[in-house]
Protein backbone atom coordinates (compact mmCIF):
# COMPACT_ATOMS: atom_id res chain seq x y z
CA UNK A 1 14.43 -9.21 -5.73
CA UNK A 2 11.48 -10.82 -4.71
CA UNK A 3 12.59 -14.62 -5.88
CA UNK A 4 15.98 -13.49 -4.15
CA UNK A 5 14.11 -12.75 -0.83
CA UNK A 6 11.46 -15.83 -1.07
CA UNK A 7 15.12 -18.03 -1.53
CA UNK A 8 16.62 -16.83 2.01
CA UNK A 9 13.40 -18.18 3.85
CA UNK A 10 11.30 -14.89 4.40
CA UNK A 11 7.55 -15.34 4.74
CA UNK A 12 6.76 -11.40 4.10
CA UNK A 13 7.84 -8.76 1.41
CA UNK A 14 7.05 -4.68 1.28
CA UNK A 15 6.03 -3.03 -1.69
CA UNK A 16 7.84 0.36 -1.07
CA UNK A 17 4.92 2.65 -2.23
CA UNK A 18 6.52 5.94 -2.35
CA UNK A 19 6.25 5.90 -6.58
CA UNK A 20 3.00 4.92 -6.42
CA UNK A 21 1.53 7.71 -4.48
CA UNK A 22 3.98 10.44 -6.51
CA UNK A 23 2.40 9.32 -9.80
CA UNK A 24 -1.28 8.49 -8.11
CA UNK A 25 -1.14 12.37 -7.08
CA UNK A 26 0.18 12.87 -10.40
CA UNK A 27 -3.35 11.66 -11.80
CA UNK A 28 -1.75 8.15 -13.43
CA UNK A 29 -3.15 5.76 -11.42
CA UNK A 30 -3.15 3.01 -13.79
CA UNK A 31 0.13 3.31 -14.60
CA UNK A 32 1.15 4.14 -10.89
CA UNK A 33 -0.56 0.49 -10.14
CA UNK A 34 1.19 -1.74 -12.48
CA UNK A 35 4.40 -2.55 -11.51
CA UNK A 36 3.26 -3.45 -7.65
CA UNK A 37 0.25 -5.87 -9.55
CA UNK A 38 3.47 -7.21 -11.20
CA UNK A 39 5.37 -7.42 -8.18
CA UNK A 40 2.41 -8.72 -5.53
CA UNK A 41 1.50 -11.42 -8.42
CA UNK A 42 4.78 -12.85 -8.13
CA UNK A 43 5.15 -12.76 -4.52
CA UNK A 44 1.42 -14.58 -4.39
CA UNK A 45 2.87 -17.36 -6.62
CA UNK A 46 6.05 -17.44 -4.24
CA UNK A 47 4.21 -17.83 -1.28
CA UNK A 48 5.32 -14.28 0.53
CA UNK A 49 2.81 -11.97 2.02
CA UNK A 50 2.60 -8.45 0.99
CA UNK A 51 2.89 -5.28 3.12
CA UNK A 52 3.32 -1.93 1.46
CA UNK A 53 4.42 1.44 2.75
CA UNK A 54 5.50 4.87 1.96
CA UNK A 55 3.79 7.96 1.23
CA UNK A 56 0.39 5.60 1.39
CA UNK A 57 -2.54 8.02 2.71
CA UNK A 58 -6.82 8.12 2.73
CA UNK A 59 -6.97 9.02 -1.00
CA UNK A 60 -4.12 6.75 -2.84
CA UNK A 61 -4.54 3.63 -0.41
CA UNK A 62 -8.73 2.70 -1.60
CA UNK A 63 -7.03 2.38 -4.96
CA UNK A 64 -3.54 0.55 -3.88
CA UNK A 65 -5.78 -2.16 -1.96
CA UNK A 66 -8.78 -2.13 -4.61
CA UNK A 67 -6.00 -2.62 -7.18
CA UNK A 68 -4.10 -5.86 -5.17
CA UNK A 69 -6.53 -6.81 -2.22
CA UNK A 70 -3.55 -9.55 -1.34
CA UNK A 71 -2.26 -6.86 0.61
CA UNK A 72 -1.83 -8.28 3.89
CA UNK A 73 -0.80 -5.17 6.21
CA UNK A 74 -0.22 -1.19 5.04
CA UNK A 75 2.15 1.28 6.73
CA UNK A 76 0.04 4.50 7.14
CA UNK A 77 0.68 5.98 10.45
CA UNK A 78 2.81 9.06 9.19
CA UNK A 79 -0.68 10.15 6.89
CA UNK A 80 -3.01 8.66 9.73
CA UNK A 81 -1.21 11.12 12.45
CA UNK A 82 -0.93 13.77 10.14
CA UNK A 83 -4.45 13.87 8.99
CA UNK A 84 -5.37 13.99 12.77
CA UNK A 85 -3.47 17.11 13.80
CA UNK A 86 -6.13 18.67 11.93
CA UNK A 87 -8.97 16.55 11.37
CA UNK A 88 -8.68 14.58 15.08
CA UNK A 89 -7.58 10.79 15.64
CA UNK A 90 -11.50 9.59 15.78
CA UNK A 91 -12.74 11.34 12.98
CA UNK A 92 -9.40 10.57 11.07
CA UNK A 93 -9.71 6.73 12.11
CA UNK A 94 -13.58 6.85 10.42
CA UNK A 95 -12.17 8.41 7.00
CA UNK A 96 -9.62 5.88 6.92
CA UNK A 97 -12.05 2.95 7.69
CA UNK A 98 -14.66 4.41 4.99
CA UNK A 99 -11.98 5.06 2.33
CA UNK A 100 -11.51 1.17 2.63
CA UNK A 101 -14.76 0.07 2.93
């Protein structure tokens, strides 16, 4: 799929990350990684950028972006807003930016 979408001109792809986080929370993170190392390694050598999004929140994305740091942009506002119903947007913001630092 991702030679199919580099052929029709696009400059971007998604990694759809909801597998990922299942078997991250699962406690496989190695094996929760590989296929989207496969799949960001090809889009790299195709040119694309990489977003990725789904299910992506402050413990499963240090790993995600640790794992492929050619992750251009992450979808994490349903986890972000979540986390600060109860933890408030500020402090929430701070986790996020530590978890990636």
């Amino acid at each position: 799929m991702i030679e199919a979408a580099a052929s029709t001109g696009t400059d971007r792809i998604e990694l759809y990350t909801e597998m990922y986080a299942k078997l991250f929370a699962a406690g496989n993170k190695e094996k929760a990684i590989e296929p989207y190392m496969s799949a960001a390694a090809k889009a790299k050598k195709l040119g694309l950028g990489i977003n990725a999004g789904h299910d992506l929140d402050r413990f499963n994305l240090p790993y995600l972006i640790q794992s492929i740091p050619s992750i251009d942009e992450v979808s994490i506002g349903h986890a972000l807003i979540s986390d600060a119903l109860y933890l408030g947007l500020e402090n929430t913001i701070q986790l996020y930016k530590r978890a990636l630092s």
